[in-house]
Protein backbone atom coordinates (compact mmCIF):
# COMPACT_ATOMS: atom_id res chain seq x y z
CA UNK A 1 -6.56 -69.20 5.05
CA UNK A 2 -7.44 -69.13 8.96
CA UNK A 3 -10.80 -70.84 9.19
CA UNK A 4 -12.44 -68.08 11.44
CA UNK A 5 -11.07 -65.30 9.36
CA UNK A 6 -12.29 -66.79 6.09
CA UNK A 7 -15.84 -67.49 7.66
CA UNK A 8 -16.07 -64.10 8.92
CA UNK A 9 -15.56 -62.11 5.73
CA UNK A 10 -17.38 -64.64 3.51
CA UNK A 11 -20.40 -64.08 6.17
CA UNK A 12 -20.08 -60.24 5.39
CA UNK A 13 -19.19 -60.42 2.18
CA UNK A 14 -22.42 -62.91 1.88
CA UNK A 15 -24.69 -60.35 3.77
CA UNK A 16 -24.39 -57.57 1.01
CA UNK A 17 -25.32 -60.23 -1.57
CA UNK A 18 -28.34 -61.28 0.36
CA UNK A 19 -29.40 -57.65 1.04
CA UNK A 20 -28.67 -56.58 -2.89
CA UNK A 21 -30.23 -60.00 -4.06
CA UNK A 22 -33.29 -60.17 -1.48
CA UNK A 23 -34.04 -56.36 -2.14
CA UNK A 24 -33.87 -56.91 -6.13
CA UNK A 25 -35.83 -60.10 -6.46
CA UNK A 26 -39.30 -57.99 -4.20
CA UNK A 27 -38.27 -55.10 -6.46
CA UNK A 28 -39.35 -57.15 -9.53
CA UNK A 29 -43.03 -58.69 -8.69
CA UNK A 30 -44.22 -55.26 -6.97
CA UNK A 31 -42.56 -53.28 -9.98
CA UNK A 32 -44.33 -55.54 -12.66
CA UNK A 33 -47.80 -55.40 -10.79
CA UNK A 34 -47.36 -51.45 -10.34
CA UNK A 35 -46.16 -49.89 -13.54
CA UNK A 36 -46.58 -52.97 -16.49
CA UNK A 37 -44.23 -55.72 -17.70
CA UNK A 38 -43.06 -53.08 -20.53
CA UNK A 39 -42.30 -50.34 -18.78
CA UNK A 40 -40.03 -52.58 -16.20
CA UNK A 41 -38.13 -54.28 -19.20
CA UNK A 42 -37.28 -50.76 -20.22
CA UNK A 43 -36.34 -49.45 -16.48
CA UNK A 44 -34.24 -52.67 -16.32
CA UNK A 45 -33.06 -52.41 -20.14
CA UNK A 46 -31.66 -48.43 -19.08
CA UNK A 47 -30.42 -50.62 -15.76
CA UNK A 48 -28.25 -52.97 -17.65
CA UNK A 49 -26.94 -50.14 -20.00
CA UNK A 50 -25.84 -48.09 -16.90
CA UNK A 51 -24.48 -50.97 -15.44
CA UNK A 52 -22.55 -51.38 -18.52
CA UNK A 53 -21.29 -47.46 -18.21
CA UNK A 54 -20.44 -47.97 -15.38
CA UNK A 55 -17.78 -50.62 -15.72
CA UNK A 56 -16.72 -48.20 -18.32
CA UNK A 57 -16.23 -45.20 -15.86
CA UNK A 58 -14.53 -47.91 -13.33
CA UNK A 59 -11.98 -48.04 -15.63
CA UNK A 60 -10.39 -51.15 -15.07
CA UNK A 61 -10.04 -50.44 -11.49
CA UNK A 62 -12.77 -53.46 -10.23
CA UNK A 63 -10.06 -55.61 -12.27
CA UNK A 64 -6.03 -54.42 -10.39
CA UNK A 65 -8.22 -52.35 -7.98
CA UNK A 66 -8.47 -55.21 -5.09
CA UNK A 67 -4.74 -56.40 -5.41
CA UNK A 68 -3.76 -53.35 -6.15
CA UNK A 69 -4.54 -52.13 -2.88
CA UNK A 70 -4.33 -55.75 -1.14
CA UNK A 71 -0.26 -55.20 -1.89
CA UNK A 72 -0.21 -51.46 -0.93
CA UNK A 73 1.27 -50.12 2.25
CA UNK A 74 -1.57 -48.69 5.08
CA UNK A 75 -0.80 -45.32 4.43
CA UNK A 76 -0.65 -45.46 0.53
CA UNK A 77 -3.99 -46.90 0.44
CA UNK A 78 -6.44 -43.40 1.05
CA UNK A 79 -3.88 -41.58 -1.66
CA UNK A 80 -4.33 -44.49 -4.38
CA UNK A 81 -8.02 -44.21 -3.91
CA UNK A 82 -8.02 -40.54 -4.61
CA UNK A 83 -6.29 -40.62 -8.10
CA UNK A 84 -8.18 -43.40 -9.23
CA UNK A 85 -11.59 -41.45 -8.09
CA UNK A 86 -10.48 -38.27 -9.80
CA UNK A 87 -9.65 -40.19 -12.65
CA UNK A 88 -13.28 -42.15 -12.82
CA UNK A 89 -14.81 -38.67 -12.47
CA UNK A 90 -13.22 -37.04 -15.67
CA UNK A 91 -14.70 -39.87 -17.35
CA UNK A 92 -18.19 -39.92 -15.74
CA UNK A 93 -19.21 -36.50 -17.64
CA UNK A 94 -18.58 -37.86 -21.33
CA UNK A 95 -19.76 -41.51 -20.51
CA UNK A 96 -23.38 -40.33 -19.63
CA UNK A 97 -23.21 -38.61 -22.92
CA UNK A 98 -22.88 -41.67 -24.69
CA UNK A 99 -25.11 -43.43 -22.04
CA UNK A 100 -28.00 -40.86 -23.06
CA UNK A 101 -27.45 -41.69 -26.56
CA UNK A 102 -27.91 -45.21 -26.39
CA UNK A 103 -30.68 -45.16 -23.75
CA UNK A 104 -32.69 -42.67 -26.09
CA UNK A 105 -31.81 -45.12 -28.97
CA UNK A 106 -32.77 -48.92 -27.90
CA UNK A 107 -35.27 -48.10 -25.02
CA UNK A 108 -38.90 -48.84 -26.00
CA UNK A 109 -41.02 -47.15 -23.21
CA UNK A 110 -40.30 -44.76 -20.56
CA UNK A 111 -37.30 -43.07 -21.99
CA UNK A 112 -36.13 -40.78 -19.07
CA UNK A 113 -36.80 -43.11 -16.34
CA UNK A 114 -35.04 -45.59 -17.74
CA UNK A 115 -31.82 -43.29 -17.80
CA UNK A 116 -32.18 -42.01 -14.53
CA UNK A 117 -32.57 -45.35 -13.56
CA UNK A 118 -29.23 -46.35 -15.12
CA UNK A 119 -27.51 -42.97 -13.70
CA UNK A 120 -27.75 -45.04 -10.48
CA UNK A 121 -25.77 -47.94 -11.58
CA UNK A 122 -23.40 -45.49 -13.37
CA UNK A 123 -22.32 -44.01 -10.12
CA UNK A 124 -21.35 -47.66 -9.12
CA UNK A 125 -18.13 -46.44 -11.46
CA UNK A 126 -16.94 -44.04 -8.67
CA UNK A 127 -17.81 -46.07 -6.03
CA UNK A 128 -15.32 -47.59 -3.59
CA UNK A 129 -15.94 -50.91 -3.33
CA UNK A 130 -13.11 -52.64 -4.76
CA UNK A 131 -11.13 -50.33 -2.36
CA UNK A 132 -12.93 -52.13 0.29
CA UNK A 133 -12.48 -55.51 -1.09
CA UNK A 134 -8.77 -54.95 -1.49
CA UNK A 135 -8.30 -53.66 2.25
CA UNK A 136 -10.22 -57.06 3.14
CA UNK A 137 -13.12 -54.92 5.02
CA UNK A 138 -15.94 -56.45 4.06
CA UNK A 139 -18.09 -54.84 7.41
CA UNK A 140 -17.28 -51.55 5.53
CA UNK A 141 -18.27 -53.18 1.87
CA UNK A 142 -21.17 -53.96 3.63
CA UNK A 143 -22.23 -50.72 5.85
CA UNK A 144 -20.79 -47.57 3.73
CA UNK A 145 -21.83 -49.75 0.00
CA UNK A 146 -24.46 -51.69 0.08
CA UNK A 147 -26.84 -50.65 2.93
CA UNK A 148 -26.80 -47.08 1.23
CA UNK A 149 -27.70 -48.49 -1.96
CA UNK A 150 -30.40 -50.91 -0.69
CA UNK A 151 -31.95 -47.81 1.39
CA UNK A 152 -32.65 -46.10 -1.48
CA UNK A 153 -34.38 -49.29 -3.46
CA UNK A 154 -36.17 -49.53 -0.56
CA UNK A 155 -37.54 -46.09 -0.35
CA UNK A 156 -38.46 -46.31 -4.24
CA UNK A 157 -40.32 -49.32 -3.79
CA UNK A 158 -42.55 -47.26 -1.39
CA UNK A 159 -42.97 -44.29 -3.63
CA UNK A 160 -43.76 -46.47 -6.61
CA UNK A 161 -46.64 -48.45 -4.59
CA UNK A 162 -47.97 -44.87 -3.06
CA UNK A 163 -47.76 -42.76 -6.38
CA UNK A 164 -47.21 -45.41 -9.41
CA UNK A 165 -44.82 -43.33 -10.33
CA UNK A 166 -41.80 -45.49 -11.59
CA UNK A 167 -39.90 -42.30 -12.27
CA UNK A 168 -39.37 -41.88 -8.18
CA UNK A 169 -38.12 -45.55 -7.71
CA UNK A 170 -35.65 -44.27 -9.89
CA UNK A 171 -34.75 -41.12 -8.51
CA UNK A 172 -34.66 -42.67 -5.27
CA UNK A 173 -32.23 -45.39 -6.04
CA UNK A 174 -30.02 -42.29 -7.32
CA UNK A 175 -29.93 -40.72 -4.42
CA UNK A 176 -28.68 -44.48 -2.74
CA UNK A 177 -25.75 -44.65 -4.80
CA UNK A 178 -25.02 -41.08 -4.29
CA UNK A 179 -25.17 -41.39 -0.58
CA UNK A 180 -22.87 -44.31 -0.72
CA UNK A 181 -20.19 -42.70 -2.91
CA UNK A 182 -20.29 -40.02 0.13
CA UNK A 183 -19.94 -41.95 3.01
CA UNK A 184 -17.36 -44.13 1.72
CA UNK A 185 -15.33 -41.12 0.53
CA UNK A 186 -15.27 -39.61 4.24
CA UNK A 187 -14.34 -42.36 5.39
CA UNK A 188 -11.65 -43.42 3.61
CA UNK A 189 -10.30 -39.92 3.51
CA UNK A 190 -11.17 -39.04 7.49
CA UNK A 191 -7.92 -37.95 9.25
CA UNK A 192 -6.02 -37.74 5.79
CA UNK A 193 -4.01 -35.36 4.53
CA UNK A 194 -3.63 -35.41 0.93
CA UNK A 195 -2.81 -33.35 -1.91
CA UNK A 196 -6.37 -33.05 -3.80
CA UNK A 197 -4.68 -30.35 -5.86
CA UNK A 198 -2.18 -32.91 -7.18
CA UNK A 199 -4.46 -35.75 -7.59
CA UNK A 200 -6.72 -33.29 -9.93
CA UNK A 201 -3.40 -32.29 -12.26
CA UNK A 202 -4.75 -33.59 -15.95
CA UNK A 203 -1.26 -35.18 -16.47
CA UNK A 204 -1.38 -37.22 -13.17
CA UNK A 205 -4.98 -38.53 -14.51
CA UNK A 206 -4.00 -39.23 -17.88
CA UNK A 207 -0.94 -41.04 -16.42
CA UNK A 208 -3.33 -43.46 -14.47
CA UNK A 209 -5.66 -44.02 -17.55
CA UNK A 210 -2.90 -45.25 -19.00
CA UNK A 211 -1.39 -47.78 -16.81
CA UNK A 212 -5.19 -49.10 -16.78
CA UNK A 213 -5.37 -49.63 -20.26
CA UNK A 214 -5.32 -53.59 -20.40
CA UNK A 215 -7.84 -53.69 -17.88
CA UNK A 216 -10.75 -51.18 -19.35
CA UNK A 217 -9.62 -52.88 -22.97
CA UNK A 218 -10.83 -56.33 -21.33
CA UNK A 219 -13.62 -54.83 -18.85
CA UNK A 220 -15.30 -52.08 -21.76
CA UNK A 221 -16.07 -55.02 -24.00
CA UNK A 222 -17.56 -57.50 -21.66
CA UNK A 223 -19.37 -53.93 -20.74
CA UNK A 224 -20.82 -53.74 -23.90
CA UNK A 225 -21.75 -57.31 -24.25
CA UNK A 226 -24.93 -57.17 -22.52
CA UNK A 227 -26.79 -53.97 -23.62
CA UNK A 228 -25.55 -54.98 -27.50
CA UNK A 229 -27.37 -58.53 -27.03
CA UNK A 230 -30.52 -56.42 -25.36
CA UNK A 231 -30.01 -53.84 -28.14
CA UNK A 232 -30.04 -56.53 -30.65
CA UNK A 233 -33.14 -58.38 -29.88
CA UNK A 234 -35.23 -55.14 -28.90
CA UNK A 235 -34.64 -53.88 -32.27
CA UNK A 236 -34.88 -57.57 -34.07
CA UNK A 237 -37.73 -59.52 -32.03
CA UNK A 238 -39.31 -57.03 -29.23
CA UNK A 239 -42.02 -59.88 -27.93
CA UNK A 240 -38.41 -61.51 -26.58
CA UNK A 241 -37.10 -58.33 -24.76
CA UNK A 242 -39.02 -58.75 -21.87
CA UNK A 243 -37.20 -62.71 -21.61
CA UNK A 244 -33.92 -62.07 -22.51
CA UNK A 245 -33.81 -59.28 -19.73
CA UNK A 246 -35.48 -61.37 -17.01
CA UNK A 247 -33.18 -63.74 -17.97
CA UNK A 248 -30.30 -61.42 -17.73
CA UNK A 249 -31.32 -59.95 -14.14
CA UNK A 250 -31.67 -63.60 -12.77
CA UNK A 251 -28.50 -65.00 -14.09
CA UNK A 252 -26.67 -61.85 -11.83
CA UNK A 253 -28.14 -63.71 -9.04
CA UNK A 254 -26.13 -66.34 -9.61
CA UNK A 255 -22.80 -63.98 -9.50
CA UNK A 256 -23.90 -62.27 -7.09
CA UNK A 257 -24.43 -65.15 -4.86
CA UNK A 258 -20.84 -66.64 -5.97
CA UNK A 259 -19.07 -63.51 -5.03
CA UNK A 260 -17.87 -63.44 -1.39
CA UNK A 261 -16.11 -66.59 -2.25
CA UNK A 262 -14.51 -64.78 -5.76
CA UNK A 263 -13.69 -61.87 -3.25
CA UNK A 264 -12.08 -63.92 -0.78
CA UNK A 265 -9.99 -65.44 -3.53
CA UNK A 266 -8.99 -62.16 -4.80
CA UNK A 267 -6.85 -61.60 -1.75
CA UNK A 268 -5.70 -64.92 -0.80
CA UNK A 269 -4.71 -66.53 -4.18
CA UNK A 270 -2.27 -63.40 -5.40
CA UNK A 271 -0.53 -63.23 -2.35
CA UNK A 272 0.88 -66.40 -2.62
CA UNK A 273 4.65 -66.89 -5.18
CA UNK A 274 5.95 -70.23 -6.95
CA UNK A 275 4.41 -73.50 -5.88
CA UNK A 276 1.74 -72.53 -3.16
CA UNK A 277 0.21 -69.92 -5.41
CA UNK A 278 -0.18 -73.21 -8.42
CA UNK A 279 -1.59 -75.04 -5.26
CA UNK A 280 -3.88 -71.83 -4.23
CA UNK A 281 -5.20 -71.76 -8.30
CA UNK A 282 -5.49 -75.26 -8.45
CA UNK A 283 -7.43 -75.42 -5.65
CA UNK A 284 -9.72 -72.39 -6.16
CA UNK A 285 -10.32 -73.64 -9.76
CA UNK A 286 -11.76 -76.80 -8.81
CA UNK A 287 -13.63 -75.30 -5.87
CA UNK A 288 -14.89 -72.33 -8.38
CA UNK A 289 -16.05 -74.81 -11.70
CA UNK A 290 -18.00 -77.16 -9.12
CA UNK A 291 -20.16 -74.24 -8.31
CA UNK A 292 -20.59 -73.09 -11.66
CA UNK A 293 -21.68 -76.05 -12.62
CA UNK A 294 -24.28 -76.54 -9.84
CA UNK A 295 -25.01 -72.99 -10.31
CA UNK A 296 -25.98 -73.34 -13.49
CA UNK A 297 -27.76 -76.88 -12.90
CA UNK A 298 -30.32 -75.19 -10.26
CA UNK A 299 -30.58 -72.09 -12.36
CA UNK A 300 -31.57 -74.00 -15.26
CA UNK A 301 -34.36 -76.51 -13.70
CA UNK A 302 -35.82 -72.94 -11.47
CA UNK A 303 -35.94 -70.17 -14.31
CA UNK A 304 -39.56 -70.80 -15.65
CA UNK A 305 -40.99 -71.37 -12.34
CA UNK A 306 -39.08 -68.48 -11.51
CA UNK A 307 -40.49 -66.35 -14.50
CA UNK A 308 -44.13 -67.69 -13.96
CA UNK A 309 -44.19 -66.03 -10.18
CA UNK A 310 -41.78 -63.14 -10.80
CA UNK A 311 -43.36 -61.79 -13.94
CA UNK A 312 -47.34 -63.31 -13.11
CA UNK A 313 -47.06 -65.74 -16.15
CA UNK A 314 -46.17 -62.36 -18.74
CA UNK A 315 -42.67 -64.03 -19.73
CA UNK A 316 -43.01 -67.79 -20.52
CA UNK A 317 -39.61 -69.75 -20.85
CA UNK A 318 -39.19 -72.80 -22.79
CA UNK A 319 -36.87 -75.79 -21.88
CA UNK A 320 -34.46 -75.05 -24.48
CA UNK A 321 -34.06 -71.23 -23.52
CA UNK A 322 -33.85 -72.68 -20.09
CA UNK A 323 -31.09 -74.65 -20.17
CA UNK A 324 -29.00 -72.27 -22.60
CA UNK A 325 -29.62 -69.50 -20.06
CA UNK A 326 -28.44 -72.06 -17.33
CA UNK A 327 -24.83 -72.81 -18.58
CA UNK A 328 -25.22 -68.95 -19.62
CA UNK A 329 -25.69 -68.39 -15.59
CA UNK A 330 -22.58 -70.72 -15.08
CA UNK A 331 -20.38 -68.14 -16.77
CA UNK A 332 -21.30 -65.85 -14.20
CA UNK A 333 -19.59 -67.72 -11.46
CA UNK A 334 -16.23 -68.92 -13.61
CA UNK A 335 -15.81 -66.25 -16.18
CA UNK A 336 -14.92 -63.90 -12.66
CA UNK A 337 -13.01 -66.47 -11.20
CA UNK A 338 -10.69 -66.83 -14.10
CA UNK A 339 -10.22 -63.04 -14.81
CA UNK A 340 -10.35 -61.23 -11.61
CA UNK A 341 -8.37 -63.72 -9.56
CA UNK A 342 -6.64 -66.71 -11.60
CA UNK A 343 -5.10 -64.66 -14.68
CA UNK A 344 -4.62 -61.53 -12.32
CA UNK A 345 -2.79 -63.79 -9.89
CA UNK A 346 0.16 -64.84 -12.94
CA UNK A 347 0.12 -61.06 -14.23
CA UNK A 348 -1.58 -62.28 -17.75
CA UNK A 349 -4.36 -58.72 -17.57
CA UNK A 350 -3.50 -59.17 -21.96
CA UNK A 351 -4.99 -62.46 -21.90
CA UNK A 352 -8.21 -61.35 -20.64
CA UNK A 353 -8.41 -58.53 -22.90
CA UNK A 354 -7.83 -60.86 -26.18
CA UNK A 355 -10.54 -62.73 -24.62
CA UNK A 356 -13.06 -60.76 -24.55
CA UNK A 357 -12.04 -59.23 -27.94
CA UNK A 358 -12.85 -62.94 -29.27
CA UNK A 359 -15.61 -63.87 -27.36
CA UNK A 360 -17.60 -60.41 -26.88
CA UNK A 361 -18.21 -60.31 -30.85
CA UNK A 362 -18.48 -63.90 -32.00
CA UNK A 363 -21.44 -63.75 -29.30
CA UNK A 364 -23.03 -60.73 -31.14
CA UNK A 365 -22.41 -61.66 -34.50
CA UNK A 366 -24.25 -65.21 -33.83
CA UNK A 367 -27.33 -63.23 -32.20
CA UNK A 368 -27.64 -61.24 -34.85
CA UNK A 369 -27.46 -64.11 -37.47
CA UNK A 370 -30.26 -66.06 -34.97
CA UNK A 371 -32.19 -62.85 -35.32
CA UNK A 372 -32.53 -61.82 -38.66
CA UNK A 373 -32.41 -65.43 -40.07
CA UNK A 374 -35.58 -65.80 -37.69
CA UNK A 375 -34.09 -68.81 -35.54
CA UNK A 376 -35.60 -67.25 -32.44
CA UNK A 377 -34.83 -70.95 -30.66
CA UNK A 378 -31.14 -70.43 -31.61
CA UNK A 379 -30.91 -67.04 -30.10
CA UNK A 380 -30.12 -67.79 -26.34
CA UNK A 381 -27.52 -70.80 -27.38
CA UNK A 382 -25.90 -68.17 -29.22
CA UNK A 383 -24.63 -66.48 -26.02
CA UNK A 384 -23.76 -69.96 -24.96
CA UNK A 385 -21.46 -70.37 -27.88
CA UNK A 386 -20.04 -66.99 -27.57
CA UNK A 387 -18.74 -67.10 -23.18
CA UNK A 388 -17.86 -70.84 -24.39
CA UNK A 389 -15.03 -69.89 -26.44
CA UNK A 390 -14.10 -67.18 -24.08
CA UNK A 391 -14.03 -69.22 -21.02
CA UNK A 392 -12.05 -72.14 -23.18
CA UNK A 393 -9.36 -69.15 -24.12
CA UNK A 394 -9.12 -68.46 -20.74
CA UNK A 395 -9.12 -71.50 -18.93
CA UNK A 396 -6.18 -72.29 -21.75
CA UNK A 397 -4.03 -69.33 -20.97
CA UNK A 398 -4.15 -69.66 -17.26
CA UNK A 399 -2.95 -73.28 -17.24
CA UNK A 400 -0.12 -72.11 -19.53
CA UNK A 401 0.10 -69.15 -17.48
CA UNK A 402 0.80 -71.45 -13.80
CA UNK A 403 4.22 -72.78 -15.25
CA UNK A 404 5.58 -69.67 -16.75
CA UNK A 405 4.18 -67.11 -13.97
CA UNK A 406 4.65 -62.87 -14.99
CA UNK A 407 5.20 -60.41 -11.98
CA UNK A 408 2.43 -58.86 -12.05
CA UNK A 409 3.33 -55.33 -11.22
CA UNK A 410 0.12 -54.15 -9.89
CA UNK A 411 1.14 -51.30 -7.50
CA UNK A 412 1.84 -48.47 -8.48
CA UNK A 413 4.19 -45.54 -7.25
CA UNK A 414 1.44 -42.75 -5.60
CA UNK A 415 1.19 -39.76 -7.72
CA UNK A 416 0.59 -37.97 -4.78
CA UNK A 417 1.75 -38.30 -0.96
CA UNK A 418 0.74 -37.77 2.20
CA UNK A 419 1.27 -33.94 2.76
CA UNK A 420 3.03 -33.26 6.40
């Protein structure tokens, strides 16, 4: 990688982390203090859930999306975008069905602003950010993604101090993520000429579902891993919601803050064949677990001061939970690495998906044992257990994975072309 070039999209890359992260960590104190500690936990409970949906409605795409496009010619790129967006959007309607459902089901408090809340992070489904990352634009990640998004947080944070109504942070973060899905879309599409018409044919989308099949397989259950283990304890110890969640938001941090170098990674490590693309893993690996492990060192030894001044002393942490949700924060920095860039690199998108379907459940099953057997202590080493064994399967399958390397077959032929 040219030195220059690297520092220059990790620096942009970096600045929509710092906005999103910065912008999220105010939202938290001034939300507390407003509306409650309750009624945030359930905001960020619907949060999470949408979050999850939204992976759903991405469809795999945040997984082959990047290389996908990384490997695509120029003028392929606006047309591969379009079928994958008119894909995501037949499955938006039916998702926030099911999002609804499970909102109305597991959220304690404020019920319908927790939902729209999650709507928000639901649209991040349609959004066109892994477009970006593939292309390797990170000033257009940056202005047409993120600054959109963090306008709107913004702008609810002031209607929630002016009106205590948490219902119009919500609304207003809404409108963010639909303002980014816009811009981003006109751009991409400006000075196009494409056959909408084609991309909307039902057999054309059905055709793309399918060929993303391993990816939502592996993507939907790691989805559903964090709403079932906030499901789980708001239904089997309440007084813990508020900790497991805070916990939860803070532990994004950490993958948040380890992402410009993932995204980086995701376009220089695949693009590489034979020997340099072992020496590109091997060195990304060990460059990858050192953070994770420092990651989750600092994470660790800074949650309970963090939840004393975050949450004014309402969530206390103790040392154990602390360092559980520490190595639990180090997933969040290799888990990504070995999925989205190390296993997609050697064409193993299977592997991931027998992952999850290994470590997703052992992680609820223990949780729910911790639970109802009343070993409350237990219940954050329980998710420790569970990404353990995941991360070990991985980690396994990719070393096995660098000798005997699959093509990975990650572009596609267009469904539609350019129209004259």
């Amino acid at each position: 990688m040219r030195a220059k070039a690297t520092t220059t999209r990790l620096g942009l890359f970096g600045a929509s982390v710092v906005l999103n992260g910065v912008i999220s960590l105010i939202t938290i104190p001034i939300v507390i203090a407003v509306a409650g500690a309750d009624p945030w936990a359930s905001m960020a409970t619907g949060q999470s859930i949408g979050n999850s949906i939204g992976v759903l409605v991405l469809f795999g795409w945040g997984l082959t999306g990047p290389a996908t496009i990384a490997m695509a010619p120029v003028d392929k790129r606006p047309g591969l975008f379009l079928d994958s967006l008119f894909s995501r959007m037949a499955l938006l309607l039916p998702l926030l069905l099911i999002q609804a459902v499970v909102t109305m089901a597991i959220v304690p408090h404020a019920k319908f602003v927790a939902f729209v809340a999650g709507l928000a992070m639901t649209l991040a489904g349609v959004s066109a950010n892994w477009f970006f990352t593939g292309e390797g634009r990170p000033g257009r990640f940056l202005l047409l993604d993120t600054v959109p998004r963090v306008l709107g947080t913004v702008a609810g944070l002031l209607l929630v101090v002016f009106t205590d109504e948490l219902l119009y942070f919500a609304l207003a973060q809404l409108a963010g993520s639909l303002l980014a899905l816009a811009v981003s879309c006109y751009v991409i599409f400006r000075g196009q000429h494409l056959d909408f018409r084609e991309a909307a044919r039902w057999r054309n989308i059905v055709g793309r579902l399918g060929e993303q099949r391993h990816g939502i397989v592996a993507t939907g259950l790691y989805a559903g891993l964090t709403p079932a283990v906030l499901g789980i304890v708001a239904v089997t110890a309440p007084p813990a919601l508020p900790l497991f969640v805070l916990a939860d938001r803070l532990s994004k941090f950490v993958g948040m803050a380890s992402s410009p170098l993932i995204q980086v990674f995701q376009g220089w490590v695949p693009a590489a064949r034979g020997g340099e693309l072992a020496r590109r893993i091997t060195l990304s690996a060990r460059i990858t677990l050192a953070l994770s492990i420092l990651a989750g060192a600092a994470y660790a030894a800074l949650l309970p001061l963090f939840s004393e001044l975050l949450t004014h002393g309402q969530v206390a942490v103790d040392t154990s939970s602390a360092i559980a949700f520490g190595i639990v924060a180090s997933s969040w920095v290799l888990s990504p690495y070995l999925t989205n860039v190390g296993l997609m690199a050697v064409g193993r998108v299977r592997v991931i998906a027998v992952s999850a379907a290994v470590g997703v459940p052992l992680t609820l099953v223990l949780l729910a044992i911790a639970e109802f057997a009343g070993l409350r202590e237990f219940a954050p080493w329980a998710l420790v257990i569970g990404n353990t064994v995941g991360m070990i399967w991985l980690g396994i399958a990719l070393r096995r994975a660098m000798n005997h390397p699959a093509e990975p077959a990650l572009v596609p032929q267009p469904i539609l072309e350019t129209v004259p």
